[in-house]
PDB file of N, CA and C in Angstrom:
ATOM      1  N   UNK A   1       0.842  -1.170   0.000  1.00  0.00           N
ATOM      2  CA  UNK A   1       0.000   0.000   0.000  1.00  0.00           C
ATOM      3  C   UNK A   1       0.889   1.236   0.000  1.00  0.00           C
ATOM      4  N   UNK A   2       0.797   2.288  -1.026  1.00  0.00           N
ATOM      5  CA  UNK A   2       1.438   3.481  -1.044  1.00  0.00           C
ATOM      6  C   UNK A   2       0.734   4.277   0.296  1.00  0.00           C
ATOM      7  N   UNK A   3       2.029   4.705   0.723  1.00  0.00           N
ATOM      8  CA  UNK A   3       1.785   6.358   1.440  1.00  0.00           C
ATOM      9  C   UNK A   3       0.119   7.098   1.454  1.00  0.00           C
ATOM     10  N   UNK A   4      -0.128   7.193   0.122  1.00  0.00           N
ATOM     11  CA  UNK A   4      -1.150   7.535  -0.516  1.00  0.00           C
ATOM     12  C   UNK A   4      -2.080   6.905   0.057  1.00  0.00           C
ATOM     13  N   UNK A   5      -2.197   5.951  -0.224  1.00  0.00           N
ATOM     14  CA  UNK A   5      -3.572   5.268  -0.089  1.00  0.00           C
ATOM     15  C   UNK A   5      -3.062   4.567   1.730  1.00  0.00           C
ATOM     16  N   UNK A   6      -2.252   5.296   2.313  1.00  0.00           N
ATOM     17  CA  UNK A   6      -2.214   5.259   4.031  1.00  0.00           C
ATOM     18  C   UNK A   6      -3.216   6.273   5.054  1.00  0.00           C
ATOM     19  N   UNK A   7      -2.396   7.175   3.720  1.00  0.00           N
ATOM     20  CA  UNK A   7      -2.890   9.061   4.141  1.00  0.00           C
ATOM     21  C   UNK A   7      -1.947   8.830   5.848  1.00  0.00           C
ATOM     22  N   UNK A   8      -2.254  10.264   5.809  1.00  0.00           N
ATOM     23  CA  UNK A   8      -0.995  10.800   6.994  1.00  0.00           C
ATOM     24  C   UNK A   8      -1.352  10.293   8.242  1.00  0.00           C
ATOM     25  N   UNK A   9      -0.681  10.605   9.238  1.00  0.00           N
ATOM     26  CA  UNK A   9      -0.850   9.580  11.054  1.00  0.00           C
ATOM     27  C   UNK A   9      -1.956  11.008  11.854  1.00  0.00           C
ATOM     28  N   UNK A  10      -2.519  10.668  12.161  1.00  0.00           N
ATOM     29  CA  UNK A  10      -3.601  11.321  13.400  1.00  0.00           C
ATOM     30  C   UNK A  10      -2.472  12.670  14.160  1.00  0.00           C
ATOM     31  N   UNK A  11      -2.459  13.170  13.785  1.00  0.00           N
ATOM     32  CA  UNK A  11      -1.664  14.890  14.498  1.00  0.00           C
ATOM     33  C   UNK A  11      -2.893  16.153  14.622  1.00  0.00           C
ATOM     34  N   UNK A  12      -2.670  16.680  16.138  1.00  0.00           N
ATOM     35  CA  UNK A  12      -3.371  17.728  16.220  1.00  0.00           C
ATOM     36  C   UNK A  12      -4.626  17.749  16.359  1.00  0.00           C
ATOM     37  N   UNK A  13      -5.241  16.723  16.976  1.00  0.00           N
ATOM     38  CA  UNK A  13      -6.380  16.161  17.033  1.00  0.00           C
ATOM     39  C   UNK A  13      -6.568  15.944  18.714  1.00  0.00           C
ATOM     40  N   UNK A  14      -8.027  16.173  19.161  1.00  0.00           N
ATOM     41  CA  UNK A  14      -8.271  16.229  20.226  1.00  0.00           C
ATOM     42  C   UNK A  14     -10.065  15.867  20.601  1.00  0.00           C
ATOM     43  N   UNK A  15     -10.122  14.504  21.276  1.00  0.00           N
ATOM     44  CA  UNK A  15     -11.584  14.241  21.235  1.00  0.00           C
ATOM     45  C   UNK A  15     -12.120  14.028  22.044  1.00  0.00           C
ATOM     46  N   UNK A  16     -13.512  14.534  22.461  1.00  0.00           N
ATOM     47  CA  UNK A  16     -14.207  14.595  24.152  1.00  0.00           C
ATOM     48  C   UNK A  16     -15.187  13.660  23.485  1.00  0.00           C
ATOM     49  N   UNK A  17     -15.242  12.708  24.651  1.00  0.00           N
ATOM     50  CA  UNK A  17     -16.352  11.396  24.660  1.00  0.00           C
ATOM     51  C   UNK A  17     -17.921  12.394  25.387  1.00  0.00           C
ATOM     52  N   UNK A  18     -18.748  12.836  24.447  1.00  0.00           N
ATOM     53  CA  UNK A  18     -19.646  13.770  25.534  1.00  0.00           C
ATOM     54  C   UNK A  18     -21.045  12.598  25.678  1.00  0.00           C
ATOM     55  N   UNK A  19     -21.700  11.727  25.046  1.00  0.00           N
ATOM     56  CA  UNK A  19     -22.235  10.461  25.658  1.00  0.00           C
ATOM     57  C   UNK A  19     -22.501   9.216  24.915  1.00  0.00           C
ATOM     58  N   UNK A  20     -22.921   8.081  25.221  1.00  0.00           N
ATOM     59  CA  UNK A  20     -23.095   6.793  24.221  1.00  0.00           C
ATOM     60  C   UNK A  20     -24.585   6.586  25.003  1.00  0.00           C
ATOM     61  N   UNK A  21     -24.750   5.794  23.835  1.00  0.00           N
ATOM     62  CA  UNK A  21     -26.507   5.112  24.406  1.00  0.00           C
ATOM     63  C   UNK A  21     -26.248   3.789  24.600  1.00  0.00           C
ATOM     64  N   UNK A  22     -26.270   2.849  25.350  1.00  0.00           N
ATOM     65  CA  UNK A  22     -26.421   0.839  25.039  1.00  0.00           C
ATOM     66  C   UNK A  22     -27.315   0.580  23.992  1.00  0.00           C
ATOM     67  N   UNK A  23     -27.440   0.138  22.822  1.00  0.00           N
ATOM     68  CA  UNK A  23     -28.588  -0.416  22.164  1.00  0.00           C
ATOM     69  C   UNK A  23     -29.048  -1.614  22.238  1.00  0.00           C
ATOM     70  N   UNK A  24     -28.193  -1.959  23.038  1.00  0.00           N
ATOM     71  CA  UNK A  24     -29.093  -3.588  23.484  1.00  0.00           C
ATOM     72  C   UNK A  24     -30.629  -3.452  24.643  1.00  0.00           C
ATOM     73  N   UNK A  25     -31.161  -3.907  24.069  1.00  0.00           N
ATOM     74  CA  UNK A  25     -32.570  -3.642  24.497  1.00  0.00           C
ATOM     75  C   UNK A  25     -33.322  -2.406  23.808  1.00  0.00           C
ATOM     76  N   UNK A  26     -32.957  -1.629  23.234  1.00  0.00           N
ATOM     77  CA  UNK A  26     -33.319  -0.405  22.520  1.00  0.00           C
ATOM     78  C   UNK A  26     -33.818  -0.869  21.424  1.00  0.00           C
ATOM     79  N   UNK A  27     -32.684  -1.620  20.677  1.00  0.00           N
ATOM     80  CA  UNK A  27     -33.169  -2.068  19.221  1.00  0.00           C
ATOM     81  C   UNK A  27     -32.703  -3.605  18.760  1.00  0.00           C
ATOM     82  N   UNK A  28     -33.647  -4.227  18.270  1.00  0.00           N
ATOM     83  CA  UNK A  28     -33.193  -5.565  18.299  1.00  0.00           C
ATOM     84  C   UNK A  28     -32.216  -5.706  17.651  1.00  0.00           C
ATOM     85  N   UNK A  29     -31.523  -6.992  18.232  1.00  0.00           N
ATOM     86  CA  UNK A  29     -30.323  -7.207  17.004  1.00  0.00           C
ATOM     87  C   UNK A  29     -29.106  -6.199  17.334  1.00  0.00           C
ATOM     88  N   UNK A  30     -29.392  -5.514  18.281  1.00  0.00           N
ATOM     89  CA  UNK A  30     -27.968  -4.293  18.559  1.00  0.00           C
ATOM     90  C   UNK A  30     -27.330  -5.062  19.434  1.00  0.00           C
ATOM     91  N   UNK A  31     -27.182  -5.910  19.591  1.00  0.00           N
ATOM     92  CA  UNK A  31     -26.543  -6.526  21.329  1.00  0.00           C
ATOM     93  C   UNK A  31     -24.989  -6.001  21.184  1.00  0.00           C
ATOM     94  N   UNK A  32     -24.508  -5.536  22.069  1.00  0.00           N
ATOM     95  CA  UNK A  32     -22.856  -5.480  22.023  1.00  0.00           C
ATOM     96  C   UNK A  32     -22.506  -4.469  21.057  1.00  0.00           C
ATOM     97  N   UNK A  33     -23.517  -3.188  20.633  1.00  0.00           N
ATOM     98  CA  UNK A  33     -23.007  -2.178  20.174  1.00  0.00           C
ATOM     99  C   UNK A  33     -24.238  -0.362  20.982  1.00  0.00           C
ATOM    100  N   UNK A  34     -23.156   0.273  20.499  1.00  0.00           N
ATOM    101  CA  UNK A  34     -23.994   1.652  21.264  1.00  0.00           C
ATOM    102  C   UNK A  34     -23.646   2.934  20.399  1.00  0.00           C
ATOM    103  N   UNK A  35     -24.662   3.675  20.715  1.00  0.00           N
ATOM    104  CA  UNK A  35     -24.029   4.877  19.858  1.00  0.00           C
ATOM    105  C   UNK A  35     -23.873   6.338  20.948  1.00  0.00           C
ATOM    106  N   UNK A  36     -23.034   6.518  19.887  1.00  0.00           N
ATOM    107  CA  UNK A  36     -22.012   7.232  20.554  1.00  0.00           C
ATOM    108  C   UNK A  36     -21.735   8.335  19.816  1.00  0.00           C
ATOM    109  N   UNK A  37     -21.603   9.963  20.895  1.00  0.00           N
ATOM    110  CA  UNK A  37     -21.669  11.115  20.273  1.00  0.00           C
ATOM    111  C   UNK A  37     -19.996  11.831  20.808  1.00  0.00           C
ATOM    112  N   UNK A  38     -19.351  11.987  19.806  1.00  0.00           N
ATOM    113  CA  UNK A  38     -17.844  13.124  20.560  1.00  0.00           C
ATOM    114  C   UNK A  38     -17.954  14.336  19.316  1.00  0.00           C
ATOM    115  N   UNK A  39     -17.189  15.215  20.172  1.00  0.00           N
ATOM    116  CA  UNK A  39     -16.947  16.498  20.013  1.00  0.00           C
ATOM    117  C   UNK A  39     -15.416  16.273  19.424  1.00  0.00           C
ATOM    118  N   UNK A  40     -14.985  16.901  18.214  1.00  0.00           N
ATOM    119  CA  UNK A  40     -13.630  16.150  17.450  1.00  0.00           C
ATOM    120  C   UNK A  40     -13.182  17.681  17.056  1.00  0.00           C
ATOM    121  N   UNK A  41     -11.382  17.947  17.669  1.00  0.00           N
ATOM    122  CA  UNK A  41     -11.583  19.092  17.426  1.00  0.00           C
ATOM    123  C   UNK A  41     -10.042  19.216  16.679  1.00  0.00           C
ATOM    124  N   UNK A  42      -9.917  19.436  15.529  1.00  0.00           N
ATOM    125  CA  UNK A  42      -9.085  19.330  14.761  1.00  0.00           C
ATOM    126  C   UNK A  42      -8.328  20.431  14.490  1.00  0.00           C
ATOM    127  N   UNK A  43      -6.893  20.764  14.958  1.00  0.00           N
ATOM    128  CA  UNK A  43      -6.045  21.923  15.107  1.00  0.00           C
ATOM    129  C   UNK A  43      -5.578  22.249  13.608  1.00  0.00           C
ATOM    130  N   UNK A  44      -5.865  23.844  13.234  1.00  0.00           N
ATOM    131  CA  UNK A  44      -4.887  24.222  12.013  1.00  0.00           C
ATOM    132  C   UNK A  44      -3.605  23.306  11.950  1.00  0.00           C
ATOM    133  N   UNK A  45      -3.751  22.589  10.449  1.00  0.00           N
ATOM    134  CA  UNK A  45      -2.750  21.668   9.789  1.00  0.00           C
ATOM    135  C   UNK A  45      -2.853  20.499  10.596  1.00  0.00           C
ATOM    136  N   UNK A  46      -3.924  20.449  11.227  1.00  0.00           N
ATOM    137  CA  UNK A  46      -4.485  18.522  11.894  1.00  0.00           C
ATOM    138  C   UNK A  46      -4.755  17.864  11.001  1.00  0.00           C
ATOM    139  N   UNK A  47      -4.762  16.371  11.546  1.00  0.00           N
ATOM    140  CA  UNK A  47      -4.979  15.466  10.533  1.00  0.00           C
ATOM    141  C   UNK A  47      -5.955  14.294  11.152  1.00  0.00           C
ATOM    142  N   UNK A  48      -6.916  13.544  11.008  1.00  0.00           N
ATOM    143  CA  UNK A  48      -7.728  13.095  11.413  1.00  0.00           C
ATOM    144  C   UNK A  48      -7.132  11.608  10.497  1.00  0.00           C
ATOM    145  N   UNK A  49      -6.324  10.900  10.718  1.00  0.00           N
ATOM    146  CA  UNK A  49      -5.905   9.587   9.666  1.00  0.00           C
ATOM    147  C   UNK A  49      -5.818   8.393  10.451  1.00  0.00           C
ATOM    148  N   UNK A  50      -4.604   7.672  10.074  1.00  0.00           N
ATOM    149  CA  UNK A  50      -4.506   7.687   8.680  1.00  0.00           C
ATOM    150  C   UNK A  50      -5.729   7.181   7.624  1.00  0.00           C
ATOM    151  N   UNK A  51      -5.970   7.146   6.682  1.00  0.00           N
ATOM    152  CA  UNK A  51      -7.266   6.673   6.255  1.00  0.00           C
ATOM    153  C   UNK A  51      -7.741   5.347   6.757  1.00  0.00           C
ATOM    154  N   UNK A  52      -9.312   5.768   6.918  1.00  0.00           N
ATOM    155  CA  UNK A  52      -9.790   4.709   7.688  1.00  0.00           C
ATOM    156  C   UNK A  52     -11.032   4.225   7.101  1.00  0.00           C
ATOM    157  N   UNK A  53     -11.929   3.273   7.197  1.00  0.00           N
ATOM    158  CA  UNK A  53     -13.397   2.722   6.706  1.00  0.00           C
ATOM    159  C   UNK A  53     -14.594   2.900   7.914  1.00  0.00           C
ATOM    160  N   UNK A  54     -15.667   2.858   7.539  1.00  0.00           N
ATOM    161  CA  UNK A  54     -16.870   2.767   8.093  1.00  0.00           C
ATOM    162  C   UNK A  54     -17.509   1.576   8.084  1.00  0.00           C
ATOM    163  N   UNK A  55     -17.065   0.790   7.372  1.00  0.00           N
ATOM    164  CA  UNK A  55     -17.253  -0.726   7.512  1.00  0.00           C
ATOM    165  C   UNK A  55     -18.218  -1.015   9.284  1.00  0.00           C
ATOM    166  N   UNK A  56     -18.959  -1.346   9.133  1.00  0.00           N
ATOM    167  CA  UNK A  56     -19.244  -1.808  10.609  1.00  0.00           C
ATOM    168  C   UNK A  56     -19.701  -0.685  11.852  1.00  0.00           C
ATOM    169  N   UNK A  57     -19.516   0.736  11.373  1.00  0.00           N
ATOM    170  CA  UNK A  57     -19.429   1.928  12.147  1.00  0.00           C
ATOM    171  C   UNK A  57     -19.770   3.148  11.453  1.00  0.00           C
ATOM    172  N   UNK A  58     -21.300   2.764  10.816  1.00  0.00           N
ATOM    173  CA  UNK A  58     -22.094   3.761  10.691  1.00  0.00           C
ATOM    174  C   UNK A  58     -22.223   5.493  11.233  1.00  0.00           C
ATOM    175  N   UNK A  59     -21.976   6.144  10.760  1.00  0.00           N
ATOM    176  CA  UNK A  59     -22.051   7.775  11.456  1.00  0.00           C
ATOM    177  C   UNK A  59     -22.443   8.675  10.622  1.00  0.00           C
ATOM    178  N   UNK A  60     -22.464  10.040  10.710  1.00  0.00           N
ATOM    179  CA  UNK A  60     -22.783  11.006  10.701  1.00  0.00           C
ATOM    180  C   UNK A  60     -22.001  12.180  11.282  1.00  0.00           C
ATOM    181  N   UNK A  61     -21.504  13.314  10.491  1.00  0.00           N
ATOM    182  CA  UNK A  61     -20.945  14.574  11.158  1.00  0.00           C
ATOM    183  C   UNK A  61     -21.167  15.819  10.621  1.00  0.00           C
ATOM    184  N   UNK A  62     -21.169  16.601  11.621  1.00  0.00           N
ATOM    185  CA  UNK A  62     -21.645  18.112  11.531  1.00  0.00           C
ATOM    186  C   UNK A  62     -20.645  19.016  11.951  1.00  0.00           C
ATOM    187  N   UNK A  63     -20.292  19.861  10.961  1.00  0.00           N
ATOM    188  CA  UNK A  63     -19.097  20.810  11.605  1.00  0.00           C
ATOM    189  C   UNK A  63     -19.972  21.914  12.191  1.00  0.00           C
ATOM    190  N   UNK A  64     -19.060  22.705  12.998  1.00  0.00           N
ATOM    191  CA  UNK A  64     -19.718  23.290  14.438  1.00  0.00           C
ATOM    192  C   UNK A  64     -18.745  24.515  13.398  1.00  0.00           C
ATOM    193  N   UNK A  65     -17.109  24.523  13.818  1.00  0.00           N
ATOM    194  CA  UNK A  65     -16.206  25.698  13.530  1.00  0.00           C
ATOM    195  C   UNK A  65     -15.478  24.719  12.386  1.00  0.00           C
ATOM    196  N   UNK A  66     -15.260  26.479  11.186  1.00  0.00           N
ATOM    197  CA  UNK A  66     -13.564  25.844  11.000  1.00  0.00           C
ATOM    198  C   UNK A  66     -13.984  25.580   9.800  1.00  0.00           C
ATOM    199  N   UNK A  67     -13.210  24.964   8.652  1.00  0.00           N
ATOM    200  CA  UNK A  67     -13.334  24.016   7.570  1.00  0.00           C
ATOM    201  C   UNK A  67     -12.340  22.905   7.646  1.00  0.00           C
ATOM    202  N   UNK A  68     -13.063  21.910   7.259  1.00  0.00           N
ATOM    203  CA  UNK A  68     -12.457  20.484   7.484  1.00  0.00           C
ATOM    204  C   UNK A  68     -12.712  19.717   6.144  1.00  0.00           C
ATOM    205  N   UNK A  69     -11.320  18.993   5.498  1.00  0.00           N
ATOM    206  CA  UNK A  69     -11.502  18.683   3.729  1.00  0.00           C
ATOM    207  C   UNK A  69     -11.391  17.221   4.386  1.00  0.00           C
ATOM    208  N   UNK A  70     -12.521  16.695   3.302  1.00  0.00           N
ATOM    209  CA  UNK A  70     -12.420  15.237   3.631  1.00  0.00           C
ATOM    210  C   UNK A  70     -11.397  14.342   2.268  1.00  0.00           C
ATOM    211  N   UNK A  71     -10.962  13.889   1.940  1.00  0.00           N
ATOM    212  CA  UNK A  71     -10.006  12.866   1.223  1.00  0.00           C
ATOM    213  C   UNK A  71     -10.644  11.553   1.082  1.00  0.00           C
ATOM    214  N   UNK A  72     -11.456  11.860   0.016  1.00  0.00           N
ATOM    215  CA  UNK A  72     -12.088  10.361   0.069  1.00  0.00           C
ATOM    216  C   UNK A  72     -12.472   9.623  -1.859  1.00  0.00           C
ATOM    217  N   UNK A  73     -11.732   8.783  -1.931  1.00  0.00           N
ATOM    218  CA  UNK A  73     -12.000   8.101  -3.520  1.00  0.00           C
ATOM    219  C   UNK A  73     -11.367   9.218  -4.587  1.00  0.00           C
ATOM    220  N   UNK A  74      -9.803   9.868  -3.729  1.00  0.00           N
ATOM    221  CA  UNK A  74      -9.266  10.899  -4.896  1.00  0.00           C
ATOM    222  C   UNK A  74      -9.846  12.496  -4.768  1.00  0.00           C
ATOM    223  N   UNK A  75     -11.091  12.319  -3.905  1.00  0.00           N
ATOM    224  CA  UNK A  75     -11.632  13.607  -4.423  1.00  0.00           C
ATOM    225  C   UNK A  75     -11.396  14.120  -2.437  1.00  0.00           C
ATOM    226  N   UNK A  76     -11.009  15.618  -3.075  1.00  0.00           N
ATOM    227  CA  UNK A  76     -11.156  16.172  -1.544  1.00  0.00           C
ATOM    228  C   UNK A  76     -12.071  17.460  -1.587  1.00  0.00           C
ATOM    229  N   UNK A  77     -13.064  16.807  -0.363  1.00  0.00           N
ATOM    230  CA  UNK A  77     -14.192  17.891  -0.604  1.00  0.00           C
ATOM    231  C   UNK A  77     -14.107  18.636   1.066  1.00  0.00           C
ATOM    232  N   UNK A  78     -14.424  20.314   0.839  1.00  0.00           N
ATOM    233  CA  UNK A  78     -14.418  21.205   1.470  1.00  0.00           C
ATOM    234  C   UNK A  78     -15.726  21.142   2.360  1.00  0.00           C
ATOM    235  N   UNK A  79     -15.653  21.019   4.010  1.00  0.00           N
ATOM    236  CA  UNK A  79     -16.924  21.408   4.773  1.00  0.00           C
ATOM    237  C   UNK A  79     -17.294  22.099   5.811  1.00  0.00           C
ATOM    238  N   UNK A  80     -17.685  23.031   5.566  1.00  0.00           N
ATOM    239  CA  UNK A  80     -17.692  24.176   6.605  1.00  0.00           C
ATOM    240  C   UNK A  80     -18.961  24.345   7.640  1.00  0.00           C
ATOM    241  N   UNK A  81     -18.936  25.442   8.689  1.00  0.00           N
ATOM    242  CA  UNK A  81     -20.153  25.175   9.646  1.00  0.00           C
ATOM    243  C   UNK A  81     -21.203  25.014   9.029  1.00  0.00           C
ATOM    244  N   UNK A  82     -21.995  24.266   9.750  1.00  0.00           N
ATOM    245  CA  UNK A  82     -23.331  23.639   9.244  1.00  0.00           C
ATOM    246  C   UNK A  82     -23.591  23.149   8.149  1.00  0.00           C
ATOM    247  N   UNK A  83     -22.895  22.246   7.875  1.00  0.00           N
ATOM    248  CA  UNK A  83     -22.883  21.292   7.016  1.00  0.00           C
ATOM    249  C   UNK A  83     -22.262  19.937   7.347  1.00  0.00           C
ATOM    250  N   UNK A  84     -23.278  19.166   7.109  1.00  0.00           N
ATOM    251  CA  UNK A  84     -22.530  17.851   7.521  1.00  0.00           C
ATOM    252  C   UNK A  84     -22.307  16.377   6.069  1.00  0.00           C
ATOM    253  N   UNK A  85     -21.714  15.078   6.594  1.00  0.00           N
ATOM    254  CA  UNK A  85     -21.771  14.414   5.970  1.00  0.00           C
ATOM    255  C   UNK A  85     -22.142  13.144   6.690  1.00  0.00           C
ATOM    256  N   UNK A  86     -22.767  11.804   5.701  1.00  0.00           N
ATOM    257  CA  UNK A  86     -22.418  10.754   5.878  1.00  0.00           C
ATOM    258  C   UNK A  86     -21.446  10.067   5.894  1.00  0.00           C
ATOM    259  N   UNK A  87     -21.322   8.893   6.839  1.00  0.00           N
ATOM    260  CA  UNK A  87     -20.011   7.935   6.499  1.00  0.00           C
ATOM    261  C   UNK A  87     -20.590   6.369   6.918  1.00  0.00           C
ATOM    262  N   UNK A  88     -20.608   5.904   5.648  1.00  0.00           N
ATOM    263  CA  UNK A  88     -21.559   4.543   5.744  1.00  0.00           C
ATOM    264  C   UNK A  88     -20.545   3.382   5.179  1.00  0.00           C
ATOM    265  N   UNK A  89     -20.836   2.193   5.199  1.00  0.00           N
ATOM    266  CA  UNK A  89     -20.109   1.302   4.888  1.00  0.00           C
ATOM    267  C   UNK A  89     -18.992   1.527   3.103  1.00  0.00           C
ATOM    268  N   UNK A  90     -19.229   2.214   2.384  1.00  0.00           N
ATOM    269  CA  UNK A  90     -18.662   2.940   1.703  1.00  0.00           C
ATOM    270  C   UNK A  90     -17.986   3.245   1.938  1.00  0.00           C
ATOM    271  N   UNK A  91     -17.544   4.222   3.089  1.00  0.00           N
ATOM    272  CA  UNK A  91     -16.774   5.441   2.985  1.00  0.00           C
ATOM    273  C   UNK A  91     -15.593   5.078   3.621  1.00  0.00           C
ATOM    274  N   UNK A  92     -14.057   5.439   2.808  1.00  0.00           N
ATOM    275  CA  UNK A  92     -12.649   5.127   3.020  1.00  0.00           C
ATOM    276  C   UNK A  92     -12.298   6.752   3.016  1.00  0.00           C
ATOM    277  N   UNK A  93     -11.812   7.384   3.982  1.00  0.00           N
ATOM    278  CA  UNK A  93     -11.523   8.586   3.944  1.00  0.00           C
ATOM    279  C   UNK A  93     -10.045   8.885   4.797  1.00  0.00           C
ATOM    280  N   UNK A  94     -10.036  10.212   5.158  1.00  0.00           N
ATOM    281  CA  UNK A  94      -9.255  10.500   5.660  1.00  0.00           C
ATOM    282  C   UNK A  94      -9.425  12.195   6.075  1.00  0.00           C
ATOM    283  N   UNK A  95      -9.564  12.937   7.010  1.00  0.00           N
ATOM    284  CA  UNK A  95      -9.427  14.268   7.345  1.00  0.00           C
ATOM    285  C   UNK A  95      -8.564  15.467   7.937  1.00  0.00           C
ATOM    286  N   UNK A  96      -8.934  16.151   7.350  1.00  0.00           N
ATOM    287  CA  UNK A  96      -7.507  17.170   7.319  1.00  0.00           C
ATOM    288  C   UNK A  96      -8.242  18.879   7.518  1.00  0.00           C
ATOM    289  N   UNK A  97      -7.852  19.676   8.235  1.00  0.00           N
ATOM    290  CA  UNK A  97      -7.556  21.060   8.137  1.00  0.00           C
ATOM    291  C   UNK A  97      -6.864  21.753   8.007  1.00  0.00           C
ATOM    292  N   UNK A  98      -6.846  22.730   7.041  1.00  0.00           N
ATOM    293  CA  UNK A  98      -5.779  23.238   6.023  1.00  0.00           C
ATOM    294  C   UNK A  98      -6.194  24.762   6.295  1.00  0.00           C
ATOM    295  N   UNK A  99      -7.306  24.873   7.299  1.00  0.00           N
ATOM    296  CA  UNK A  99      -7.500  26.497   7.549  1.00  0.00           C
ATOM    297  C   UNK A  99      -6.782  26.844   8.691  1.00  0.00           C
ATOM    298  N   UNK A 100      -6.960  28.063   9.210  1.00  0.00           N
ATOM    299  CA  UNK A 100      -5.953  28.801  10.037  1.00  0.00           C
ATOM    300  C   UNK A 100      -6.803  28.912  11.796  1.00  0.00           C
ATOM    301  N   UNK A 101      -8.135  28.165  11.260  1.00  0.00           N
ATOM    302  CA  UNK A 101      -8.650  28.105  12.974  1.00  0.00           C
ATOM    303  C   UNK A 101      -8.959  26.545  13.571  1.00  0.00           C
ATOM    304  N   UNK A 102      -9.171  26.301  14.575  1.00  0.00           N
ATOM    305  CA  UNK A 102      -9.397  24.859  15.027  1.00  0.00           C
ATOM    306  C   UNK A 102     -11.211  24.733  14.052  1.00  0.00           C
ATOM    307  N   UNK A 103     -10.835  23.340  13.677  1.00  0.00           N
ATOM    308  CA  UNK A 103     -12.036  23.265  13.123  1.00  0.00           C
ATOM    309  C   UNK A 103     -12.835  22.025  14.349  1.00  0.00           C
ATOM    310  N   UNK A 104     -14.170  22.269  14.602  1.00  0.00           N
ATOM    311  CA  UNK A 104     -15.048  21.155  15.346  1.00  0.00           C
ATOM    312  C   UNK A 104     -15.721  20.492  14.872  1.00  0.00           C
ATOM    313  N   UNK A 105     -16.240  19.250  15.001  1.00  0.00           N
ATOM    314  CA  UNK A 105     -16.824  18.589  14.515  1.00  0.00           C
ATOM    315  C   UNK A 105     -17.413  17.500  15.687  1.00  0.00           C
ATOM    316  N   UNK A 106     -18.900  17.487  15.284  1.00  0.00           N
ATOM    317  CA  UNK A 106     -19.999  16.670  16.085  1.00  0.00           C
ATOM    318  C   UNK A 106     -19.593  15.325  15.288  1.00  0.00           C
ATOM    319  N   UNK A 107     -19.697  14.053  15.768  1.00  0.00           N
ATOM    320  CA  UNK A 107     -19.455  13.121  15.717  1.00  0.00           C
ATOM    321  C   UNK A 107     -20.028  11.876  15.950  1.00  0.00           C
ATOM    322  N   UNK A 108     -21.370  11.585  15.425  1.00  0.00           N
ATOM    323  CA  UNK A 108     -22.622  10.345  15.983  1.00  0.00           C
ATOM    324  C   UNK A 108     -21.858   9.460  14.949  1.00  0.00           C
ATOM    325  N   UNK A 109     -21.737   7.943  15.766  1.00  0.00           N
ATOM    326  CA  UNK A 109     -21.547   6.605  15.029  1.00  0.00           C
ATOM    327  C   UNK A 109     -22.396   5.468  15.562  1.00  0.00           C
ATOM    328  N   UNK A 110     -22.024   4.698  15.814  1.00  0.00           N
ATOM    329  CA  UNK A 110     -22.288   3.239  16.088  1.00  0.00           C
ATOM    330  C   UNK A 110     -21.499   2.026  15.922  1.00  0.00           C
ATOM    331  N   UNK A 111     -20.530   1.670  17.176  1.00  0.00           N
ATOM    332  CA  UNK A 111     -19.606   1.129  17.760  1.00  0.00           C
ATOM    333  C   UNK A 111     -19.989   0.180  18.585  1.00  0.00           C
ATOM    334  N   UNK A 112     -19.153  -0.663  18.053  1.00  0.00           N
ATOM    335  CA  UNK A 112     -18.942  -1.893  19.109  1.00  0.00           C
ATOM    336  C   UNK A 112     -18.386  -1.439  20.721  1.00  0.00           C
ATOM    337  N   UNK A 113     -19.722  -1.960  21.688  1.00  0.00           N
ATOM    338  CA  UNK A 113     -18.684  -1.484  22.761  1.00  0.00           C
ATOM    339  C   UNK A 113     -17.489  -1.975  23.229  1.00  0.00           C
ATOM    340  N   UNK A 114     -17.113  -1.150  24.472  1.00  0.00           N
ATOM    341  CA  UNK A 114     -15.555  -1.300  24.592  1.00  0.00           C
ATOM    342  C   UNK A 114     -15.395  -2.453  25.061  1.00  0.00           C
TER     343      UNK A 114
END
């Protein structure tokens, strides 16, 4: 695997666990997973890597501050406050801020618990 298709190591990155739900008993078939909300706060020239999958860990994110470029299938797309994206079994990415303020980002998935 090239460099490239590694994408860069996790720098400048900082993440508050703010709560998870159990879904066992919530929703059938969830046994042994929960979802889970953090606050992801990515420092001018951070890197959110190295590229990673959603395989198995369904989410959703909403930027709060900042612009944050996602790196995903070649293409790098720009996302600024209030705007969010999916990240579904598809998605091989990687994230980066290339602006000059901390960028934030809301963070709902669905994880195997610990």
């Amino acid at each position: 695997m090239s460099s490239e298709q590694v994408g860069p190591q996790t720098k400048g990155v900082t993440i508050e666990f703010l709560t998870t739900v159990d879904l066992a008993g919530e929703i059938e078939g969830m046994e042994g997973r929960q979802l889970r909300m953090r606050m992801v706060t990515i420092d001018p020239g951070g890197v959110f890597g190295p590229i990673h999958d959603h395989k198995g860990r369904p989410g959703t994110v909403y930027v709060l501050q900042g612009t944050i470029t996602d790196h995903r299938n070649g293409v790098d797309t720009e996302y600024g406050p209030g705007v969010g994206w999916p990240e579904d079994r598809h998605t091989t990415h990687w994230l980066e801020n290339k602006g000059a303020v901390p960028a934030i980002e809301i963070s709902v998935d669905i994880v195997r618990n610990p």
